[in-house]
Protein backbone atom coordinates (compact mmCIF):
# COMPACT_ATOMS: atom_id res chain seq x y z
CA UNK A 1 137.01 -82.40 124.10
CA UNK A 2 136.34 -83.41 120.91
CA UNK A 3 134.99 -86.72 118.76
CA UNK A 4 138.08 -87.81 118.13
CA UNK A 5 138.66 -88.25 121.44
CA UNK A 6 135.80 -90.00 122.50
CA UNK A 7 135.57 -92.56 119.33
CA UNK A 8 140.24 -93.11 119.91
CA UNK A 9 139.11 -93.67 124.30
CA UNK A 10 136.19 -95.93 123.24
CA UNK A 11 138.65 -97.95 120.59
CA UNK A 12 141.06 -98.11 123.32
CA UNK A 13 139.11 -99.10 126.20
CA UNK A 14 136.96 -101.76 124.39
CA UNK A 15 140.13 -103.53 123.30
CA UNK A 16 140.14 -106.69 125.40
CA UNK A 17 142.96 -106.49 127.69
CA UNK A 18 143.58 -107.45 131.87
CA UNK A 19 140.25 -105.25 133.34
CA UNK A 20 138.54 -105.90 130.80
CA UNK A 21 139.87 -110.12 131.41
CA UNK A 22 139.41 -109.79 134.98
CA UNK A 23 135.98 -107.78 135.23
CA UNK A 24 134.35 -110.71 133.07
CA UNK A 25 136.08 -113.35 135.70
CA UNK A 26 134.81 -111.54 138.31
CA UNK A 27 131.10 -111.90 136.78
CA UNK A 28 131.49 -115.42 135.98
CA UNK A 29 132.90 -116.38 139.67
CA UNK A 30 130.75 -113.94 141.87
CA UNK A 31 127.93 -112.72 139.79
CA UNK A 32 126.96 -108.85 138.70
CA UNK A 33 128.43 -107.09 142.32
CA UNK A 34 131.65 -108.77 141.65
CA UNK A 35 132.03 -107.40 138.36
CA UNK A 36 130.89 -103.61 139.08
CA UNK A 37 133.06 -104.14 142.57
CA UNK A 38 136.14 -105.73 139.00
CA UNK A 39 135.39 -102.44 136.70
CA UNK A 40 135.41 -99.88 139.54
CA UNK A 41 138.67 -101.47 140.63
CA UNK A 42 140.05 -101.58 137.36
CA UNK A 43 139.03 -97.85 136.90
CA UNK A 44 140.78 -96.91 140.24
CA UNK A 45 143.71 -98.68 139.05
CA UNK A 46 144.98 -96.12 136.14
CA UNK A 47 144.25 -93.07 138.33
CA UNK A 48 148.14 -93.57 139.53
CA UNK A 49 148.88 -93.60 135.84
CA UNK A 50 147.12 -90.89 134.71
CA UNK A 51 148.61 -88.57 137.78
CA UNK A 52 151.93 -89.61 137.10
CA UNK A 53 151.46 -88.80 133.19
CA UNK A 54 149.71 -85.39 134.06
CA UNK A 55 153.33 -84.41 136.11
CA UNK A 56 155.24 -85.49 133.98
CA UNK A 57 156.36 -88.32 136.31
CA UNK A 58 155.59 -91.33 133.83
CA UNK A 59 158.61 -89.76 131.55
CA UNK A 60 161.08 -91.66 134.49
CA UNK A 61 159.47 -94.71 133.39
CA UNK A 62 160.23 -93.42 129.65
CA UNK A 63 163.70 -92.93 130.52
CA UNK A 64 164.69 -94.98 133.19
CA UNK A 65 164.84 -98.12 132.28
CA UNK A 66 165.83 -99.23 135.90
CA UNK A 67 162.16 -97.93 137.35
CA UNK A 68 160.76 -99.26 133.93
CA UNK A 69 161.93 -102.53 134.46
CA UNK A 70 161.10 -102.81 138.06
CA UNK A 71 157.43 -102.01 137.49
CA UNK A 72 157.20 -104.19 134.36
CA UNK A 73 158.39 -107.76 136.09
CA UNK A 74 155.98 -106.53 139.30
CA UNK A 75 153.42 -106.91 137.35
CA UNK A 76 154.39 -110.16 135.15
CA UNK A 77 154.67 -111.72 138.69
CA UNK A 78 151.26 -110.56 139.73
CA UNK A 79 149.54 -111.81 136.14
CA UNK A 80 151.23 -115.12 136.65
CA UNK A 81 149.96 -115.16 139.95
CA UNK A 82 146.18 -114.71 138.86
CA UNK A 83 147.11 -117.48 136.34
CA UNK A 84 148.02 -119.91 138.82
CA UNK A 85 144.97 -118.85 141.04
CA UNK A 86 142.44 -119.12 137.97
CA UNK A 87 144.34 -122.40 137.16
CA UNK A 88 144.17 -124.00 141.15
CA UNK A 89 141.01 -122.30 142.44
CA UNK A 90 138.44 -125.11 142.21
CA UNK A 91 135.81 -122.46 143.53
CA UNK A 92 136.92 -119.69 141.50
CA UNK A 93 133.97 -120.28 138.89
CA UNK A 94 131.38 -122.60 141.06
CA UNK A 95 128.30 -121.65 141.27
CA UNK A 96 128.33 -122.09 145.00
CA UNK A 97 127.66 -119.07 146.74
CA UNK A 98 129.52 -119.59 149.78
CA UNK A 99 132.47 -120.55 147.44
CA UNK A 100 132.72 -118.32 144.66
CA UNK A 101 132.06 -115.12 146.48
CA UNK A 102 135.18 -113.10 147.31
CA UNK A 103 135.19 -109.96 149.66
CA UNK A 104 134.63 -106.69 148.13
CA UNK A 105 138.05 -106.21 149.51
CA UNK A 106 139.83 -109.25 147.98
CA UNK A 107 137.97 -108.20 144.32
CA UNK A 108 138.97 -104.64 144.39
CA UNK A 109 142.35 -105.05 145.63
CA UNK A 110 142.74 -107.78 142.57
CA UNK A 111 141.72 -105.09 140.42
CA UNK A 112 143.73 -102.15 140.97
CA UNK A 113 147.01 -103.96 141.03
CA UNK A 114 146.30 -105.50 137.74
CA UNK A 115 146.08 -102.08 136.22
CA UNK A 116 148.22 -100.35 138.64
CA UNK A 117 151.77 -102.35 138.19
CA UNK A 118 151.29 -101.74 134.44
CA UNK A 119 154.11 -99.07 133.59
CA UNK A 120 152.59 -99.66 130.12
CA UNK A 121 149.60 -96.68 131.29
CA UNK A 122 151.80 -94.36 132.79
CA UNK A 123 153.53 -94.09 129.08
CA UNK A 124 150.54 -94.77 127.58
CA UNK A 125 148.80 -91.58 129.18
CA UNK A 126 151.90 -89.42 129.50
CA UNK A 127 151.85 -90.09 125.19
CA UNK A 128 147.89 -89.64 125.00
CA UNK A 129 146.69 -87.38 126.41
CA UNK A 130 149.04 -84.03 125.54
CA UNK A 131 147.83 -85.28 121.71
CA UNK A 132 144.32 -83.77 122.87
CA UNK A 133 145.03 -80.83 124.65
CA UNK A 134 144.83 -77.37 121.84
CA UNK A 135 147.12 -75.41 121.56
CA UNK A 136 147.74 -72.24 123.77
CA UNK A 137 145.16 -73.90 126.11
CA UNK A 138 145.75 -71.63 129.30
CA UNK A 139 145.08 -74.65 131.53
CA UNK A 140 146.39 -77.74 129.99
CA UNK A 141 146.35 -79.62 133.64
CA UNK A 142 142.93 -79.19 134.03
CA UNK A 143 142.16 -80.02 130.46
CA UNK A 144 144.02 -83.59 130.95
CA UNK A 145 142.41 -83.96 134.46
CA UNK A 146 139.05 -83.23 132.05
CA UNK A 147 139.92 -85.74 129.53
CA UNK A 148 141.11 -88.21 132.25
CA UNK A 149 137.62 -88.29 133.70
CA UNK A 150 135.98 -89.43 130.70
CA UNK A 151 138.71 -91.83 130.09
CA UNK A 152 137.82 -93.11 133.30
CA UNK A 153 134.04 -92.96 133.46
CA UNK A 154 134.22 -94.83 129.55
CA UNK A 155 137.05 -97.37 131.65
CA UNK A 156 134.08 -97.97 134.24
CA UNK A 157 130.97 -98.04 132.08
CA UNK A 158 132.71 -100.42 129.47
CA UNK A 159 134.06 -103.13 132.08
CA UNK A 160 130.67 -102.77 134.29
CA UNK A 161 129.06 -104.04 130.99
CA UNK A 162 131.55 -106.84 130.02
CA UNK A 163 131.00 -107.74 133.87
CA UNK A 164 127.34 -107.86 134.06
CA UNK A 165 127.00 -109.93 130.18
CA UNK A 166 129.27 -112.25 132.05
CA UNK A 167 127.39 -112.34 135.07
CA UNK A 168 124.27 -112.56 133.09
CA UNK A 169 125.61 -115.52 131.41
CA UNK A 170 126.76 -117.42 134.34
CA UNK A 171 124.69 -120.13 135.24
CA UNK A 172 124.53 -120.96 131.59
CA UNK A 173 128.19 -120.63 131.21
CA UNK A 174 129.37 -122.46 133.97
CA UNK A 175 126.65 -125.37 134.38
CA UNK A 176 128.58 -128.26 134.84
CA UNK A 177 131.96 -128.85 135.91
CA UNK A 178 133.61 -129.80 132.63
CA UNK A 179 132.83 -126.21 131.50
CA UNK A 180 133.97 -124.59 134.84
CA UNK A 181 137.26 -126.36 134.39
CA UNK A 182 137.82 -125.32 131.04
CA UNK A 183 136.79 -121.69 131.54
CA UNK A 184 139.29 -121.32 134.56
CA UNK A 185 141.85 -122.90 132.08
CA UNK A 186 140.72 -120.34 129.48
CA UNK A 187 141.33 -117.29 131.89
CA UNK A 188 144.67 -118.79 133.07
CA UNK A 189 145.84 -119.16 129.54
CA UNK A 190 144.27 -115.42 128.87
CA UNK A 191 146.46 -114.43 132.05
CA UNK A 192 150.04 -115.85 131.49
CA UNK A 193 150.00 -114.94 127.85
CA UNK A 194 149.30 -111.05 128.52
CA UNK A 195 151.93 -111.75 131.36
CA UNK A 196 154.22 -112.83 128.46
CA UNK A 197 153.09 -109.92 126.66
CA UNK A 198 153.75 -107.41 129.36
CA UNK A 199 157.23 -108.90 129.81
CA UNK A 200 158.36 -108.48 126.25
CA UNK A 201 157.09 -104.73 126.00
CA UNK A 202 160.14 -102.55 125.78
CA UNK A 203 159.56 -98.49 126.44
């Protein structure tokens, strides 16, 4: 493992994208458990992608544009879905217990699908990770499942802490209603456009 690997996951990871979207929504709606409840979530949700990139399945998504396809509009569907829920959800960011507080279930089930009907991962990681692995390395499975652990344990520590600054900032962030309405507006908007996004990637 080297430097270059670490500073290119941290780069990567830090980038504001749907976990990292989510895991602060999750803060700002339910407080610091939702959020670590969000990032571990999120962190399960690329452990599909990162299998399917260490056996080389993620090259069907690279060259099937059928399965590609398929995976891709899942998961504009589900994005637009958390749009419209962030949009509707009166209770999504009250400061009402009783309201705003999902099931661990409910959070964690959110989470993984956002990452896992991404085909984007599985051809991000199939692409990524051989770029790390030296040369001649006798075992370069159990160098990616190395480097995939990190990845993951960076995924987890980086959304837990975009989580628990929005948790920490919750009562201040969503004091009055005005602001709560805006903010859900805010993540809808941040939702349908990486929805748009996801829809106009090509492999």
């Amino acid at each position: 493992m080297t430097l270059e690997f670490l500073l290119t996951s941290l780069i990567i990871v830090a980038s504001p994208g749907t976990g990292a979207i989510y895991t602060m929504a999750a803060g700002l709606s339910g407080g610091a458990r939702a959020s670590l409840v969000a990032a571990f979530g999120c962190t399960l949700g690329i452990v599909p992608h990162i299998l399917a990139a260490i056996s080389g399945l993620a090259a069907l998504l690279h060259t099937s544009a059928l399965a590609f396809h398929i995976l891709k509009y899942l998961g504009v569907a589900y994005l637009l879905y958390m749009a419209w829920l962030m949009f509707r959800d009166r209770k999504m960011l009250s400061l009402n217990e009783e309201a705003s507080t999902k099931s661990v279930r409910q959070v964690i089930v959110s989470a993984i699908l956002i990452n896992l009907l991404n085909p984007k991962l599985s051809i991000f990681f199939f692409a990524f990770l051989p770029q790390f692995v030296r040369p001649g390395d006798a075992a370069p499975v159990s160098s990616m499942l190395e480097l995939s652990l990190v990845f993951m344990a960076m995924t987890f520590v980086i959304f837990a802490t975009y989580g628990a600054f929005a948790a920490a900032m919750r009562r201040h962030v969503v004091s009055s209603a005005l602001v709560q309405v805006w903010m859900r507006r805010g993540f809808a908007v941040g939702f349908a456009s990486l929805a748009a996004q996801l829809a106009f990637t090509q492999r």
